[in-house]
N, C-alpha and C. Protein backbone atom coordinates (compact mmCIF):
# COMPACT_ATOMS: atom_id res chain seq x y z
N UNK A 1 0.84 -1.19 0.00
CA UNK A 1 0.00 0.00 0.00
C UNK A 1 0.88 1.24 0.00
N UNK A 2 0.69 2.31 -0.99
CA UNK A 2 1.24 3.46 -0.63
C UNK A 2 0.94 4.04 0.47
N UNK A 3 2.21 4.66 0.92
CA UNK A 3 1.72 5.37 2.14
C UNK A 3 1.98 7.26 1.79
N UNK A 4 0.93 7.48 2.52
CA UNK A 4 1.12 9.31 2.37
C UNK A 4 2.77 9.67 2.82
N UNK A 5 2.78 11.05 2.48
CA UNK A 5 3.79 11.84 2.54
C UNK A 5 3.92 11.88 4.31
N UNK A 6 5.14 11.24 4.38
CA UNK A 6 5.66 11.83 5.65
C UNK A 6 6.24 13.49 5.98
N UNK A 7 6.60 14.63 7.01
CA UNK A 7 7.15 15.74 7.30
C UNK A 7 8.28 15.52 7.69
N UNK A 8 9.41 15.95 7.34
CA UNK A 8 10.83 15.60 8.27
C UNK A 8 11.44 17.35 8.26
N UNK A 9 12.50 17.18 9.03
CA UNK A 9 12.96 18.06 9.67
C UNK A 9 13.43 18.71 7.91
N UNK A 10 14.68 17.88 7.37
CA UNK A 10 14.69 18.72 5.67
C UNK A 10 13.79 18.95 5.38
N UNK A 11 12.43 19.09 5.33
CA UNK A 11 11.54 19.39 4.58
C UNK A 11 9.92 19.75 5.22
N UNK A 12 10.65 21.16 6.12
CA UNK A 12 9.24 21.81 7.02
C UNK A 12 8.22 22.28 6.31
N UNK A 13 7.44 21.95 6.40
CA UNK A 13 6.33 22.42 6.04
C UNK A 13 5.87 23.70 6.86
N UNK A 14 5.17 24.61 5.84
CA UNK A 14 4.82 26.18 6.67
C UNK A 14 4.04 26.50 7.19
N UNK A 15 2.67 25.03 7.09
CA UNK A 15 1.61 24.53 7.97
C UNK A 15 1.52 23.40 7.72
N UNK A 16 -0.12 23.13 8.62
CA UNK A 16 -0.46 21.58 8.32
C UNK A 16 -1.85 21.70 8.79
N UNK A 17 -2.74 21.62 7.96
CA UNK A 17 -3.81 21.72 8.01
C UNK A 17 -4.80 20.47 8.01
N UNK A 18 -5.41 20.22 9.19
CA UNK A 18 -6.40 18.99 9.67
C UNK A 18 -8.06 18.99 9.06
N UNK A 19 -7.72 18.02 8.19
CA UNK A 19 -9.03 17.41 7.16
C UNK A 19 -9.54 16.51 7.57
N UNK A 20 -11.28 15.99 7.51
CA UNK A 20 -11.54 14.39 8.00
C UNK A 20 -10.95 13.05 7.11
N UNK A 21 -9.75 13.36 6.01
CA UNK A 21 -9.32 12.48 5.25
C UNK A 21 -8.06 12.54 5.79
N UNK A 22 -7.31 13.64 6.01
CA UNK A 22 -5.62 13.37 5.72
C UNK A 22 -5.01 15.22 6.81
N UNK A 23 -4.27 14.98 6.86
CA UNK A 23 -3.44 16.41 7.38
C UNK A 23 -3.10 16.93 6.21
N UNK A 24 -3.39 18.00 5.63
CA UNK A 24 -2.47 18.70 4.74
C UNK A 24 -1.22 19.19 4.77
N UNK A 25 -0.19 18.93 4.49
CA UNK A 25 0.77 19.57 4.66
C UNK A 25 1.59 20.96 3.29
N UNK A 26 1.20 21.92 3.79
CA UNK A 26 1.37 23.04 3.26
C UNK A 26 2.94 23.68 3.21
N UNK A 27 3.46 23.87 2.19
CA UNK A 27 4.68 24.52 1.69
C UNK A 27 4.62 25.84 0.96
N UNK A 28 5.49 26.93 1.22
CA UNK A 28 5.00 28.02 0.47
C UNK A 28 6.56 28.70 0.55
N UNK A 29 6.60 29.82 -0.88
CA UNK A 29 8.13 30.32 -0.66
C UNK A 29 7.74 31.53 -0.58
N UNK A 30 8.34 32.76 -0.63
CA UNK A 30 7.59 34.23 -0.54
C UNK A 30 6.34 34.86 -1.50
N UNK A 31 6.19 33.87 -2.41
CA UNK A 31 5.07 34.46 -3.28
C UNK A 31 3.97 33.82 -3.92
N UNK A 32 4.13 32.12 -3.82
CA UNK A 32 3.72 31.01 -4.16
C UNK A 32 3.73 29.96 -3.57
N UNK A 33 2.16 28.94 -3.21
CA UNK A 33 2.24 27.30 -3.04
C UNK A 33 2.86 27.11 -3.59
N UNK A 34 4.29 25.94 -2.93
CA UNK A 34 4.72 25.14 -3.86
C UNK A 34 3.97 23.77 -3.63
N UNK A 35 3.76 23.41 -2.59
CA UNK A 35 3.47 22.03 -2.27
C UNK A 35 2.33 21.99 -1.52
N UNK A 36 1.24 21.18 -1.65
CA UNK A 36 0.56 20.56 -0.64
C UNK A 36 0.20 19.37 -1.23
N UNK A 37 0.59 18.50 0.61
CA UNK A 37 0.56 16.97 0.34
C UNK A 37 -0.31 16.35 1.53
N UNK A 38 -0.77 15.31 0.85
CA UNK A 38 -1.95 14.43 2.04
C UNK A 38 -0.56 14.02 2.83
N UNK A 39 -0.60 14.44 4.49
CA UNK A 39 0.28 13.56 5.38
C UNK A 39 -0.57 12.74 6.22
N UNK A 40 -0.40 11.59 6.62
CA UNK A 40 -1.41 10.99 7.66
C UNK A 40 -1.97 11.47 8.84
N UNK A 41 -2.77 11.11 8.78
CA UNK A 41 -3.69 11.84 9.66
C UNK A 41 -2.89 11.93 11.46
N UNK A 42 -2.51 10.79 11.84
CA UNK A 42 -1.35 11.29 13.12
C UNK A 42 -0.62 12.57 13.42
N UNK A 43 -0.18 13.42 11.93
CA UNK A 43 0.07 14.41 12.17
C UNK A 43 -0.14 15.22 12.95
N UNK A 44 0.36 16.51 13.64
CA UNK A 44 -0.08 17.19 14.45
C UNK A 44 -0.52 18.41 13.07
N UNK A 45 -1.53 18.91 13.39
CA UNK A 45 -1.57 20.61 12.76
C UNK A 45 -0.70 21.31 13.19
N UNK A 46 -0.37 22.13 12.24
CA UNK A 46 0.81 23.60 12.77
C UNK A 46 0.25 24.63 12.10
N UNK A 47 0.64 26.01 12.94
CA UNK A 47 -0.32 27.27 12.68
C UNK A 47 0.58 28.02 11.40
N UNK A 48 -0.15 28.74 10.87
CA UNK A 48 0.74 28.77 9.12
C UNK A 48 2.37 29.84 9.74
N UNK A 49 3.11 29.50 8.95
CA UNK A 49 4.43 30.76 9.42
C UNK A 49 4.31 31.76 8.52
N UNK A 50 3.79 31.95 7.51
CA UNK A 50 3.78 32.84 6.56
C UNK A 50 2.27 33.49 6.36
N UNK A 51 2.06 34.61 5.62
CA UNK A 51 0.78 34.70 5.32
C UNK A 51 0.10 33.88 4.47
N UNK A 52 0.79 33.89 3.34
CA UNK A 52 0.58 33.29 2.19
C UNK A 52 0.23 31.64 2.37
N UNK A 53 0.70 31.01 3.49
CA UNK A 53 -0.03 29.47 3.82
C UNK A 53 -0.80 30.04 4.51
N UNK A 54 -1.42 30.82 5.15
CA UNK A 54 -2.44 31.34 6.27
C UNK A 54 -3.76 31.22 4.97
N UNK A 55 -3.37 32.39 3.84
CA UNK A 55 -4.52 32.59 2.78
C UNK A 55 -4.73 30.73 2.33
N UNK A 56 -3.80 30.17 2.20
CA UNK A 56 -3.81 28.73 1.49
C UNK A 56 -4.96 28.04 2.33
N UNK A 57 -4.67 28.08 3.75
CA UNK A 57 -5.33 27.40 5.06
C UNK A 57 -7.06 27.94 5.02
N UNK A 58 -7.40 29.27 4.89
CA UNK A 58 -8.43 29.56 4.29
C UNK A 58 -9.42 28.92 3.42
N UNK A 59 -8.61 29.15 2.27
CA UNK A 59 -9.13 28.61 0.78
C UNK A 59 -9.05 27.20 0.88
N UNK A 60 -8.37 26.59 1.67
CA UNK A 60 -8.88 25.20 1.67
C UNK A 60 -10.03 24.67 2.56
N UNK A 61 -10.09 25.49 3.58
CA UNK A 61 -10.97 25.65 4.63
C UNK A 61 -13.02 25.58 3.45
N UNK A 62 -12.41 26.76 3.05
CA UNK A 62 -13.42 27.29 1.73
C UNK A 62 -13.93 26.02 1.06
N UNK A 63 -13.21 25.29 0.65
CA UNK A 63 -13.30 24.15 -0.27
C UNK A 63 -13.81 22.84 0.35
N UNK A 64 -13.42 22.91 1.62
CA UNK A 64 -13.76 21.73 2.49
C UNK A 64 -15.17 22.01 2.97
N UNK A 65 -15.71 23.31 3.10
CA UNK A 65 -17.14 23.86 3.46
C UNK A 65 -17.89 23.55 1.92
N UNK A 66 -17.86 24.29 0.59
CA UNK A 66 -18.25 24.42 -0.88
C UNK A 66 -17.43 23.93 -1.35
N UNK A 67 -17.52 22.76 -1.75
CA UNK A 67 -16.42 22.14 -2.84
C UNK A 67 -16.62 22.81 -4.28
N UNK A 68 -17.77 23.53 -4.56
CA UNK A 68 -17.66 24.57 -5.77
C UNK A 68 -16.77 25.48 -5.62
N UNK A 69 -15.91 25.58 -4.37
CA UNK A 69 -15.24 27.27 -4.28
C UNK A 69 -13.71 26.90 -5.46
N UNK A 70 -13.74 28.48 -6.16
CA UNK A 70 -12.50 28.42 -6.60
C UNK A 70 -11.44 28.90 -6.15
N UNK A 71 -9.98 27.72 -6.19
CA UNK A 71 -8.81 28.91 -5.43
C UNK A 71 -8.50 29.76 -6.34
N UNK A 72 -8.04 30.57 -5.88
CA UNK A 72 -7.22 31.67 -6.34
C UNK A 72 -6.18 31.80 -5.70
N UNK A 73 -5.53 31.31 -4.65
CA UNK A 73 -4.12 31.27 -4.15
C UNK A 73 -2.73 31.14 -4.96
N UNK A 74 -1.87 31.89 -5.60
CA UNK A 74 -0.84 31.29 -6.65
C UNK A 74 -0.07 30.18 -6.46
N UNK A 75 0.41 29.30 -6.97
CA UNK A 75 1.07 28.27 -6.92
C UNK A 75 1.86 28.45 -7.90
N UNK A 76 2.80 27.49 -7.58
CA UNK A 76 4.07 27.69 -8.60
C UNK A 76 4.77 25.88 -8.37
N UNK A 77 3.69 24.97 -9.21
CA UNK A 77 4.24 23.65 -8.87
C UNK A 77 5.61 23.73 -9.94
N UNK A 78 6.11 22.54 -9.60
CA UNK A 78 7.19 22.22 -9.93
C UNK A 78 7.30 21.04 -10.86
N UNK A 79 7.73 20.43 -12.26
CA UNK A 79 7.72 19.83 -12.86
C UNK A 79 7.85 19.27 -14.76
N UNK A 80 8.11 18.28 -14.83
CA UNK A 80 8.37 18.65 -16.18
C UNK A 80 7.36 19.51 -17.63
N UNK A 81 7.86 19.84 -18.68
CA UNK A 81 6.98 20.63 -19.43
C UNK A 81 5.58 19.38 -19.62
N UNK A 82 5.81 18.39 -19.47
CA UNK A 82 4.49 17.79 -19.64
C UNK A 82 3.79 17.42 -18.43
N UNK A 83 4.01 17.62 -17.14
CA UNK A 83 3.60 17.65 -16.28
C UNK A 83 2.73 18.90 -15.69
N UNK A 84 3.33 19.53 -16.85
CA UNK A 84 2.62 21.12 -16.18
C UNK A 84 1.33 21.26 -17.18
N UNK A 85 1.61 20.86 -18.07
CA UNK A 85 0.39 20.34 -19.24
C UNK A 85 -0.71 19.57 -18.95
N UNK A 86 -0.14 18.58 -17.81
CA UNK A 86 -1.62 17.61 -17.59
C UNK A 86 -1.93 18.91 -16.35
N UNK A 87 -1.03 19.22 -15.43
CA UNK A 87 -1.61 19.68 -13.90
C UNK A 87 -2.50 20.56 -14.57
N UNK A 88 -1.95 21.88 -15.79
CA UNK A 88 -3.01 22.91 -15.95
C UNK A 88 -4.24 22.61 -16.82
N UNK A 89 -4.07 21.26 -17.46
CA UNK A 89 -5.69 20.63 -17.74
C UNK A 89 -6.43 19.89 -16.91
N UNK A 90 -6.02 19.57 -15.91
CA UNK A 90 -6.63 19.23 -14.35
C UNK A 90 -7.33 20.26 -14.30
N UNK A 91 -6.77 21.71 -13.84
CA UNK A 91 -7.30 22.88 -13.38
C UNK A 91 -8.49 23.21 -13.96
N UNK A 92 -8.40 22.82 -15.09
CA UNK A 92 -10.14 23.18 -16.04
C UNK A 92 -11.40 22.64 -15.85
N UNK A 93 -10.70 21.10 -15.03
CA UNK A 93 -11.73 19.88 -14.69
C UNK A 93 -12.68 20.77 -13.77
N UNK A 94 -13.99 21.10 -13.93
CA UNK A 94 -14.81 21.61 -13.05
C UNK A 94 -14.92 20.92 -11.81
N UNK A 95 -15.34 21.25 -10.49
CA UNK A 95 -15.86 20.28 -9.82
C UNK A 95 -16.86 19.53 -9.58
N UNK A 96 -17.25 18.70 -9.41
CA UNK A 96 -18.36 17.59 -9.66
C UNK A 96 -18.55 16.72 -10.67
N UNK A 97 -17.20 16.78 -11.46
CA UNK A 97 -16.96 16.16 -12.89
C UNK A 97 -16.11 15.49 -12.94
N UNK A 98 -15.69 14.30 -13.62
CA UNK A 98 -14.44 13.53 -13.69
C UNK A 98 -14.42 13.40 -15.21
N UNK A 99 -12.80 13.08 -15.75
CA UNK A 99 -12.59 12.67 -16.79
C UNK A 99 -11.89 11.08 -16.34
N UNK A 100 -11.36 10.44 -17.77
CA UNK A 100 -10.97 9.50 -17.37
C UNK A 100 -9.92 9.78 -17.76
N UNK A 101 -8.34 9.08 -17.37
CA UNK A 101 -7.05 8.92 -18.12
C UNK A 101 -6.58 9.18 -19.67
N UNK A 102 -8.13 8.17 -20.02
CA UNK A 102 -7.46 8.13 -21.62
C UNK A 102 -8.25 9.21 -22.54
N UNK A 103 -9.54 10.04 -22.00
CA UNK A 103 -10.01 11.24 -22.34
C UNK A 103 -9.13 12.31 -22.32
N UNK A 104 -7.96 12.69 -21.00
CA UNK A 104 -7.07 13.82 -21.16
C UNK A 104 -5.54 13.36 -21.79
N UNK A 105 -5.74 12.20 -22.19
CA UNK A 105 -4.25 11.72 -22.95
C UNK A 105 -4.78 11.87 -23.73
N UNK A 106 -5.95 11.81 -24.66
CA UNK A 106 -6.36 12.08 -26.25
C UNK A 106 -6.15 14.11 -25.89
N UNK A 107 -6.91 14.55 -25.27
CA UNK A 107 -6.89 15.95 -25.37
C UNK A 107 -5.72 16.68 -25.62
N UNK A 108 -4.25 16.07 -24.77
CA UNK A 108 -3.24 16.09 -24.38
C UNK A 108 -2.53 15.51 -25.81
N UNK A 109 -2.75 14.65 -26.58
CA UNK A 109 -2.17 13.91 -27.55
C UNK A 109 -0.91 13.35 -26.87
N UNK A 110 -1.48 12.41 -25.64
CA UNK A 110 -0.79 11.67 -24.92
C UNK A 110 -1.00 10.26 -24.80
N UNK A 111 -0.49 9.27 -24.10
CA UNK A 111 -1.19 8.32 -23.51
C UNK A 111 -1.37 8.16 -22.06
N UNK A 112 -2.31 7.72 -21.62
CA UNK A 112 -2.91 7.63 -20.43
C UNK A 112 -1.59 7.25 -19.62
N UNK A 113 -1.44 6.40 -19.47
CA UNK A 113 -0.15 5.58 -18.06
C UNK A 113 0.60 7.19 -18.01
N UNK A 114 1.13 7.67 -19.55
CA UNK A 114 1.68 9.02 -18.76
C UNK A 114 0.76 10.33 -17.99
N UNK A 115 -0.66 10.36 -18.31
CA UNK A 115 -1.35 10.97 -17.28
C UNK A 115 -1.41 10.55 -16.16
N UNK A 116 -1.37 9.28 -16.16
CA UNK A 116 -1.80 8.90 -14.56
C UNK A 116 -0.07 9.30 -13.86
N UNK A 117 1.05 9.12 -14.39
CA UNK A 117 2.01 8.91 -14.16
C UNK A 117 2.25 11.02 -13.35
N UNK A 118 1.58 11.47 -14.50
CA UNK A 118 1.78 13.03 -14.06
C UNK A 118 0.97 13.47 -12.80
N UNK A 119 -0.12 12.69 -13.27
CA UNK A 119 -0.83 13.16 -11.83
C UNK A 119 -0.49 12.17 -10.48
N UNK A 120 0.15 11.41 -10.51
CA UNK A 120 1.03 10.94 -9.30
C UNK A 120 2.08 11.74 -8.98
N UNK A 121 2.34 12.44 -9.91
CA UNK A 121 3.58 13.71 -9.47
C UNK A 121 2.89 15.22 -8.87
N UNK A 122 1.75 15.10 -9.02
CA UNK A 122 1.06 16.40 -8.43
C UNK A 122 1.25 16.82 -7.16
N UNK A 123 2.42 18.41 -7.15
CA UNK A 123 2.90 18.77 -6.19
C UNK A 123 2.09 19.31 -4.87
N UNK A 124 0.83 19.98 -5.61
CA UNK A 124 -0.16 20.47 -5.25
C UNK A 124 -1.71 20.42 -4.91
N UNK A 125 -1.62 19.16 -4.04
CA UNK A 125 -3.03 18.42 -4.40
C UNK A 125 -4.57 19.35 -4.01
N UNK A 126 -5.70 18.88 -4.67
CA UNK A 126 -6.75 19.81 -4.31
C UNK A 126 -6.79 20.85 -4.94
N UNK A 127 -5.62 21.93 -5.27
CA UNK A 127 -5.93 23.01 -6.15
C UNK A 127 -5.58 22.44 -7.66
N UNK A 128 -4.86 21.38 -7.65
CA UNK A 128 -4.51 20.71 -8.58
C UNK A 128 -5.22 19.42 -8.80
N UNK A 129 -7.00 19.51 -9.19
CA UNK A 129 -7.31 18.46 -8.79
C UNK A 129 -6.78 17.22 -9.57
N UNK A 130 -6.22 16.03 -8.97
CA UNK A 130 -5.80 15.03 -9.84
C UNK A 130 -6.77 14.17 -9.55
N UNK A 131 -7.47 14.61 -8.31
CA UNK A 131 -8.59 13.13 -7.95
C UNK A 131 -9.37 12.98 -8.98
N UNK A 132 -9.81 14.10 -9.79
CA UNK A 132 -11.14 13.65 -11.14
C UNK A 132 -10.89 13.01 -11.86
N UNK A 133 -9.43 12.54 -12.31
CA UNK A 133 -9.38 11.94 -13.16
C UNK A 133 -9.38 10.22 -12.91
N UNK A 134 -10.16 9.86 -13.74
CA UNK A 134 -10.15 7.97 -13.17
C UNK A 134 -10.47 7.02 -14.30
N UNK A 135 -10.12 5.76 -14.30
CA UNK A 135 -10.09 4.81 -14.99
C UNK A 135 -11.29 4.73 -15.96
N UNK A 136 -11.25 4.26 -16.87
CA UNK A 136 -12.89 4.02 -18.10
C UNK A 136 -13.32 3.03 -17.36
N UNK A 137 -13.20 2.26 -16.44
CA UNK A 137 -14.14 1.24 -15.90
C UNK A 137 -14.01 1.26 -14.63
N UNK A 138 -13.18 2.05 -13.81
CA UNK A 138 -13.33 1.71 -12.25
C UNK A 138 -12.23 3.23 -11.74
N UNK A 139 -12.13 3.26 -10.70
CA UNK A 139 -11.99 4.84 -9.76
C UNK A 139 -10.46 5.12 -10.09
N UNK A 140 -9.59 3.79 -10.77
CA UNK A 140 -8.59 4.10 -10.88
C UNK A 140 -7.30 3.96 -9.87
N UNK A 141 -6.26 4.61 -9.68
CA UNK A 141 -5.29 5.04 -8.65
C UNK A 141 -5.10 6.03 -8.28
N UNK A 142 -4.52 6.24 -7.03
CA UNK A 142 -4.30 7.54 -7.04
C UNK A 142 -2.96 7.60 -6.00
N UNK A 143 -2.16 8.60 -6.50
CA UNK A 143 -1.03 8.83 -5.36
C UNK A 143 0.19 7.52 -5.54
N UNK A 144 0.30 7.07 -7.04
CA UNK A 144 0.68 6.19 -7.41
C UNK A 144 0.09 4.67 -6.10
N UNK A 145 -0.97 4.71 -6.16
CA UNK A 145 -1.23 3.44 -5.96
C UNK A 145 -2.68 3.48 -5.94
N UNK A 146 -2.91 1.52 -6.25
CA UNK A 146 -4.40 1.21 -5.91
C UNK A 146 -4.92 0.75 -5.44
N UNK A 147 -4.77 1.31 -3.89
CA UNK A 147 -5.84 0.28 -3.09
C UNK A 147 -5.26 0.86 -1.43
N UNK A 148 -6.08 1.10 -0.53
CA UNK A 148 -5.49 1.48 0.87
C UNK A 148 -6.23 2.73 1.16
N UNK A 149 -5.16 3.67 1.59
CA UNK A 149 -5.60 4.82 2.29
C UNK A 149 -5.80 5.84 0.87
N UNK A 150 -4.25 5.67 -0.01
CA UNK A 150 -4.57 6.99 -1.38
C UNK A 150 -6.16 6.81 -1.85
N UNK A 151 -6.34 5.98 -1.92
CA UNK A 151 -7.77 6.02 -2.48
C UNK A 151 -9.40 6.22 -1.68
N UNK A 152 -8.99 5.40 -0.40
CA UNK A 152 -10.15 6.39 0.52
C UNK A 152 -9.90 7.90 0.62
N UNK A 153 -9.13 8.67 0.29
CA UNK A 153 -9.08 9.93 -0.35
C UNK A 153 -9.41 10.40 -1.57
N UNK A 154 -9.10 9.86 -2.44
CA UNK A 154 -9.43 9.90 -3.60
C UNK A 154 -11.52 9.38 -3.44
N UNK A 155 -11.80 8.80 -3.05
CA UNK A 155 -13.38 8.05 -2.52
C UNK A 155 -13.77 9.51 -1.66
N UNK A 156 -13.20 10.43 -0.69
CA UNK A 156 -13.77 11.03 -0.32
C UNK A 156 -13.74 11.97 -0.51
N UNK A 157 -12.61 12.54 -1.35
CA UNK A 157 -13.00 13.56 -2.37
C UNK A 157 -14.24 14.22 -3.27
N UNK A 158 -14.23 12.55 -4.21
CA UNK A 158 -15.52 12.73 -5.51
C UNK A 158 -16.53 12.09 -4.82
N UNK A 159 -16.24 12.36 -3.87
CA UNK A 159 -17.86 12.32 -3.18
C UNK A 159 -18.62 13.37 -2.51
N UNK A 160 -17.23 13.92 -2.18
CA UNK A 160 -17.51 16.01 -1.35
C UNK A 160 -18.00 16.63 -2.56
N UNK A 161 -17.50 16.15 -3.80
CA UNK A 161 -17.53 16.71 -4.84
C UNK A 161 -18.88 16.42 -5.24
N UNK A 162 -19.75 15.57 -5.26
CA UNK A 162 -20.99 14.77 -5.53
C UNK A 162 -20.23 14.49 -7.24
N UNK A 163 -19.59 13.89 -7.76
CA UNK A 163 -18.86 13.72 -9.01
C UNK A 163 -19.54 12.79 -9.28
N UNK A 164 -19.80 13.27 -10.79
CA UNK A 164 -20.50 12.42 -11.71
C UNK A 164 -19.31 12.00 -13.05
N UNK A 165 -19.52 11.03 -13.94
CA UNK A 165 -18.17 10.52 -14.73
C UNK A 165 -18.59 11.89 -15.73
N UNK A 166 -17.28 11.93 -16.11
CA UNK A 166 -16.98 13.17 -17.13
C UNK A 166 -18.20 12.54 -18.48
């Protein structure tokens, strides 16, 4: 089973924000999200150090109340030129909608395994939704894996979402 993102001392996070799925763990540099990652829920919360994860902590707050809300928080993920291609056709995915893999690899003039492959690299989860996207016959993977905890997230996501198949 994959397991979520652990916090270590190299790699503080600037909060950590407590969801009924997962701890968020929030990263930010002076002007931009770089990162937010599902950490297990054991986590402790931490209060944001910056403003800019404070606004993040908000808007996710926002999203966890109206899953229609849109962020507007900047991000600045990190990744290759085709990674940034699937993340910013994620971004278009409305909420309450899913596509499947091999719908944004045709859009993309890709193939699927490399969508799924990009959206396992998604630095930024939630504003970057990767959860909509899922298999032509079943929910798919998520968080490079299928089956465990990534996916009772992924399950309680497109369900906050009331998601219907693309």
């Amino acid at each position: 089973m994959k397991q979520l993102a652990h916090s270590t001392l190299a790699e503080p996070w600037s909060a950590k924000l407590r969801t009924p799925f997962a701890v968020l763990g929030i990263r930010s540099n002076d002007s931009h999200i770089t990162d937010i990652a599902f950490l297990p829920l054991r986590e402790k919360e931490a209060a944001p150090a910056d403003a800019l994860s404070e606004r993040a902590m908000r808007e996710l707050n926002r999203y966890l109340d109206d899953p229609q809300f849109t962020f507007t928080i900047p991000i600045l993920p990190h990744g290759t030129p085709f990674q940034q291609r699937v993340w910013k056709a994620l971004q278009a995915i409305p909420a309450g909608t899913t596509q499947t893999y091999g719908e944004l690899a045709k859009a993309l003039k890709s193939a699927p395994r490399a969508v799924g492959g990009a959206c396992g690299a998604n630095p930024v989860v939630l504003i970057i939704p990767c959860h909509r996207i899922v298999a032509q016959h079943s929910l798919g993977g998520f968080m490079h894996a299928g089956d465990g905890e990534p996916l009772f997230i992924k399950r309680w996501l497109l369900k906050h979402e009331n998601a219907t198949a693309g």
